[in-house]
C-alpha atoms as a PDB file:
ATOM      1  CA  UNK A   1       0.000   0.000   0.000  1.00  0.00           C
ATOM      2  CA  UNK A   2       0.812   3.884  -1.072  1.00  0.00           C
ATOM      3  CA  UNK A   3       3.056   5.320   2.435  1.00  0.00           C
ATOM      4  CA  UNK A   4       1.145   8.473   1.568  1.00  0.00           C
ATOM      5  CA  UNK A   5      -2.501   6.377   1.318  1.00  0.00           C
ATOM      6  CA  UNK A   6      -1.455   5.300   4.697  1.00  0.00           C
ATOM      7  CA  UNK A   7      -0.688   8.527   6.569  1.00  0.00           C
ATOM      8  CA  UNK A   8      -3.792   9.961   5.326  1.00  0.00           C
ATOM      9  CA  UNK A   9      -5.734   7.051   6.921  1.00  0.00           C
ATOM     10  CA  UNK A  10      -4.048   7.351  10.357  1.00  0.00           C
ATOM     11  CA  UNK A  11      -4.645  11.255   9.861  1.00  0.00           C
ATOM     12  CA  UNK A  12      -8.643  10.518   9.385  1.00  0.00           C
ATOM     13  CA  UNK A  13      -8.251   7.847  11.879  1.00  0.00           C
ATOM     14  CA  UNK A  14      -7.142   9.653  14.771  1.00  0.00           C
ATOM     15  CA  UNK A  15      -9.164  12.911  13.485  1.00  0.00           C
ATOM     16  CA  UNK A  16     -12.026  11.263  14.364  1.00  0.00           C
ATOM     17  CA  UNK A  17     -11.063   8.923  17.049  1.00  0.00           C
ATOM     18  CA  UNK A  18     -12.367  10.223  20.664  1.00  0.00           C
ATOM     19  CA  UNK A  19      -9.930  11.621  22.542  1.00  0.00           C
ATOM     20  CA  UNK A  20      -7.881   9.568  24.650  1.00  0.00           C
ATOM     21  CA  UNK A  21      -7.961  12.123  27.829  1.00  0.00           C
ATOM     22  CA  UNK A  22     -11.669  12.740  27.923  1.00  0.00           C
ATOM     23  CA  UNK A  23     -13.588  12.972  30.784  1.00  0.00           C
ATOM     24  CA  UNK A  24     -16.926  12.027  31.308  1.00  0.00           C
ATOM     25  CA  UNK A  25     -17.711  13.693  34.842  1.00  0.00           C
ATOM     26  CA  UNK A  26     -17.321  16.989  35.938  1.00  0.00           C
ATOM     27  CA  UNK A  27     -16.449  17.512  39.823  1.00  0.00           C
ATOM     28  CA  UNK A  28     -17.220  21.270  41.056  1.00  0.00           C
ATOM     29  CA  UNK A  29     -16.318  21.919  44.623  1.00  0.00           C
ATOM     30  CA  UNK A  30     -16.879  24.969  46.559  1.00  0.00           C
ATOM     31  CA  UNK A  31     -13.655  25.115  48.626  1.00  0.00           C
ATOM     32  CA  UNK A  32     -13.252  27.647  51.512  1.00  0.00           C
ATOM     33  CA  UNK A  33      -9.193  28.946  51.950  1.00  0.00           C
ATOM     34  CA  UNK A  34      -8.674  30.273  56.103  1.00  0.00           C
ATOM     35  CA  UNK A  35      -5.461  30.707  57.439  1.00  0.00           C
ATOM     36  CA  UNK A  36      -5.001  31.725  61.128  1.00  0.00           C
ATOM     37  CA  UNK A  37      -6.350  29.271  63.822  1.00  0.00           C
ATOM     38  CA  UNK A  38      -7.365  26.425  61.000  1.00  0.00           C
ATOM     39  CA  UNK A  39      -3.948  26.876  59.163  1.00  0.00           C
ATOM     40  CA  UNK A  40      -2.191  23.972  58.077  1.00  0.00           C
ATOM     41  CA  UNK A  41      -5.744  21.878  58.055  1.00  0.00           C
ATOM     42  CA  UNK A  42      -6.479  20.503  54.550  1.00  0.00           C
ATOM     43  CA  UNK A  43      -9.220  18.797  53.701  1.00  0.00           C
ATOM     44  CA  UNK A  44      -8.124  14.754  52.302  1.00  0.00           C
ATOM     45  CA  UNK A  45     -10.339  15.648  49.144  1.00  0.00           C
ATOM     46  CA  UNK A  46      -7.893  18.426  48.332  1.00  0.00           C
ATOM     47  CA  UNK A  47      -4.669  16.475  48.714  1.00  0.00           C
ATOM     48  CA  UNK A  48      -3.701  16.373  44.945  1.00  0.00           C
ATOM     49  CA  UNK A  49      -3.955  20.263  44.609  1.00  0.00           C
ATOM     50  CA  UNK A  50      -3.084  21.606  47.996  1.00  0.00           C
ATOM     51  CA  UNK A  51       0.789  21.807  47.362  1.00  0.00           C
ATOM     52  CA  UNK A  52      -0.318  24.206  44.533  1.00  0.00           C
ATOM     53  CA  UNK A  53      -2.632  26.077  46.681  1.00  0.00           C
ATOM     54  CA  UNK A  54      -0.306  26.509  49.865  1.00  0.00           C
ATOM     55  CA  UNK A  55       2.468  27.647  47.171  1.00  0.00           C
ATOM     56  CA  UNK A  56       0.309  30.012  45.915  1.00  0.00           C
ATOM     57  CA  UNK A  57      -1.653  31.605  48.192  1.00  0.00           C
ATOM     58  CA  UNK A  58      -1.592  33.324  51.557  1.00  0.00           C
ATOM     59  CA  UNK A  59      -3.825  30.746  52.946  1.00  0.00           C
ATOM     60  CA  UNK A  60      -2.917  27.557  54.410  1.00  0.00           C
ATOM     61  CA  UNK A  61      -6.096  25.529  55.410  1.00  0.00           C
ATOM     62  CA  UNK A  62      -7.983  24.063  52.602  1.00  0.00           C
ATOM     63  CA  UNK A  63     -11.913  22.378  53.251  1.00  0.00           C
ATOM     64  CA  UNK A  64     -14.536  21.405  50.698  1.00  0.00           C
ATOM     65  CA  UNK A  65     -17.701  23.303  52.116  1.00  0.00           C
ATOM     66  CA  UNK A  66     -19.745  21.714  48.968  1.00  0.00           C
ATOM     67  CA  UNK A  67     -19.512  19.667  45.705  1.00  0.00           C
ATOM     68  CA  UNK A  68     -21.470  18.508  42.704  1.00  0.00           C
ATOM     69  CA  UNK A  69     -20.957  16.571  39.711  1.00  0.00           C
ATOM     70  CA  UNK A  70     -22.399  16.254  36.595  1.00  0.00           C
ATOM     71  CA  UNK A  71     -22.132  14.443  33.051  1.00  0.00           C
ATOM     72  CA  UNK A  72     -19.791  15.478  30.366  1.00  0.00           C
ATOM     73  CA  UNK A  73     -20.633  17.238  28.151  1.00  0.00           C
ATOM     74  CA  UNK A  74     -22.733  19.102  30.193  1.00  0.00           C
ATOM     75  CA  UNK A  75     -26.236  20.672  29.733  1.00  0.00           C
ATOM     76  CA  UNK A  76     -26.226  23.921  31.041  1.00  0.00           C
ATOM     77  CA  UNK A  77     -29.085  22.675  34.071  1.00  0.00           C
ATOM     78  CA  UNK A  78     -27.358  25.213  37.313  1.00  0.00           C
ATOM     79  CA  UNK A  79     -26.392  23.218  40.612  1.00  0.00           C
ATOM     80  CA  UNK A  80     -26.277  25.168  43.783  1.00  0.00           C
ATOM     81  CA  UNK A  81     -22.904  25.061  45.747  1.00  0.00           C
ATOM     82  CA  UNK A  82     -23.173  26.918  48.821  1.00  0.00           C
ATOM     83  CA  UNK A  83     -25.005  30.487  47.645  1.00  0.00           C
ATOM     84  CA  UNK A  84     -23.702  30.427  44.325  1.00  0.00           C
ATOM     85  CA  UNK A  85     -25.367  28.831  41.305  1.00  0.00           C
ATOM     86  CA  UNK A  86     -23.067  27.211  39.229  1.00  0.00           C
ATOM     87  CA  UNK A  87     -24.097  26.756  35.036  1.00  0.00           C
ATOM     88  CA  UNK A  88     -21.577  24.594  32.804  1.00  0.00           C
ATOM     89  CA  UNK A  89     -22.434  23.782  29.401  1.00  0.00           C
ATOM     90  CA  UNK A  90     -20.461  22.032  26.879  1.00  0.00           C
ATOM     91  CA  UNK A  91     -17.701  19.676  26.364  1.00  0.00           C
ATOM     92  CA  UNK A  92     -14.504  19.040  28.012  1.00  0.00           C
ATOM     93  CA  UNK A  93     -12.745  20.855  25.820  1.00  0.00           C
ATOM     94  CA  UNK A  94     -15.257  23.972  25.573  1.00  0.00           C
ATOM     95  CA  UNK A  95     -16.651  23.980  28.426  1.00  0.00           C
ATOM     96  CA  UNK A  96     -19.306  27.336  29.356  1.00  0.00           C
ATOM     97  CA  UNK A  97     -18.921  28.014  33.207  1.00  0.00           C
ATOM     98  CA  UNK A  98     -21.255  30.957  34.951  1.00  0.00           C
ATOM     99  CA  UNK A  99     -21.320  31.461  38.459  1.00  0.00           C
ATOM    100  CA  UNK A 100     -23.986  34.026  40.019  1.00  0.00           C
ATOM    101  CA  UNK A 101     -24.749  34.727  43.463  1.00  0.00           C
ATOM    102  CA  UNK A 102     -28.391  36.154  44.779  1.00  0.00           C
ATOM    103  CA  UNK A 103     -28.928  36.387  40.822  1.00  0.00           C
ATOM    104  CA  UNK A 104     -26.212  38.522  39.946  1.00  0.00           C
ATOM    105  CA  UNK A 105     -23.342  37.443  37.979  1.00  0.00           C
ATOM    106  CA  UNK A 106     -19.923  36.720  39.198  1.00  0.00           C
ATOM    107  CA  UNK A 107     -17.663  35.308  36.613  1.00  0.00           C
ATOM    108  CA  UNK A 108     -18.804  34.102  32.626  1.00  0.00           C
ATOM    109  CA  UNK A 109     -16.228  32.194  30.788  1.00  0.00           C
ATOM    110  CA  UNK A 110     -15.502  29.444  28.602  1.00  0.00           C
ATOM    111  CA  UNK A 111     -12.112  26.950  29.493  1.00  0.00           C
ATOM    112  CA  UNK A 112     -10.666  23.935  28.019  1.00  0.00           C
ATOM    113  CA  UNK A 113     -10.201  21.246  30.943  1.00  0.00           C
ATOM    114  CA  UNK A 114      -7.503  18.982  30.666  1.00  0.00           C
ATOM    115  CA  UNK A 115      -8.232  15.468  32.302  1.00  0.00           C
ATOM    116  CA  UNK A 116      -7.687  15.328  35.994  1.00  0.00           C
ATOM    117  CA  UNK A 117      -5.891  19.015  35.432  1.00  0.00           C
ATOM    118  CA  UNK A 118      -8.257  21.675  38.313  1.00  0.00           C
ATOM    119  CA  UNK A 119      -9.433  24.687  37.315  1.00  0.00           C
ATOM    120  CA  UNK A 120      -9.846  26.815  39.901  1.00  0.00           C
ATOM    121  CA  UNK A 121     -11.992  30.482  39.792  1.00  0.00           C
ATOM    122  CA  UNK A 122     -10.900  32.117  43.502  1.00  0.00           C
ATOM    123  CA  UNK A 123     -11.397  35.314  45.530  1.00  0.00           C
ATOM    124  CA  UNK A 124     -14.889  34.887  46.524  1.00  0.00           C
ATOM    125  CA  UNK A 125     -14.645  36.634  49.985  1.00  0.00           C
ATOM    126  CA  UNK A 126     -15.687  34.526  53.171  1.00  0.00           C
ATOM    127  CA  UNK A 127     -15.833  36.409  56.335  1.00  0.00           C
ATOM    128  CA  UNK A 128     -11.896  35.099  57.646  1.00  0.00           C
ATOM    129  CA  UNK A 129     -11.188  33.639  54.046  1.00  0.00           C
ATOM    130  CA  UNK A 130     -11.612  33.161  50.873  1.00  0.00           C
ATOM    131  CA  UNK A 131     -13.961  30.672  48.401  1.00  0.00           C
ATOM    132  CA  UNK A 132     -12.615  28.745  45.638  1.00  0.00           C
ATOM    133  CA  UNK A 133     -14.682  27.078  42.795  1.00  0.00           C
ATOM    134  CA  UNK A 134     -12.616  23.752  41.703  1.00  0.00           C
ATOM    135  CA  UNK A 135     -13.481  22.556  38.703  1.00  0.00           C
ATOM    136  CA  UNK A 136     -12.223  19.020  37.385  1.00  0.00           C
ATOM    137  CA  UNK A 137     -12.860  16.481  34.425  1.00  0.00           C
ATOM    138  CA  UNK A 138     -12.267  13.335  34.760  1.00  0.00           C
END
């Protein structure tokens, strides 16, 4: 067989082959940064990110107040965490996020999520901390 007959097939092969890396759940946590009294705490469910977290920030305990997951690709239904109303629509790779709180918008954007690879939308004040919104394919 033609060497160029065969690269084209493995082209059209693996242009249509699903993705090796994709999800098919999408974790959201609402995780709540303190520092202070509770430093040093992290919660077990955070283990794999907080190295990145404590390096990061100026906070050093980590909890998950509340989580939610849903199918990939998602369908745009929102899912309460905490006060905020979380919206995600779309696949893995274009994946719609909106979080409001009391009806008003916070944060409208659209991210490619790698497999098992956070993404993490932070700042949310918290009376002695900070909020976090976690979001993770796998």
């Amino acid at each position: 067989m033609n060497p160029t007959r065969i690269a084209l097939a493995a082209l059209l092969l693996a242009a249509f082959a699903p993705a090796a890396t994709a999800g098919d759940t999408l974790t959201v946590q609402l995780v709540k940064a303190t520092s202070g009294e509770r430093s040093g705490r992290v919660d077990g469910r955070l283990r794999k990110v907080a190295p990145a977290l404590e390096r990061n920030l100026a906070y050093t305990g980590f909890s998950v107040v509340a989580s939610t997951a849903m199918p990939l690709p998602a369908d745009g239904n929102p899912r309460m965490l905490g006060e905020y109303r979380i919206r995600c629509a779309g696949a893995q790779n274009q994946l719609a996020i909106t979080v409001e709180n009391k009806d008003r918008p916070v944060v409208k954007t659209t991210v490619a999520l790698g497999d098992r690879k956070p993404f993490i939308l932070g700042g949310l004040p918290a009376g002695d901390g900070a909020l976090m919104i976690m979001f993770e394919a796998r």
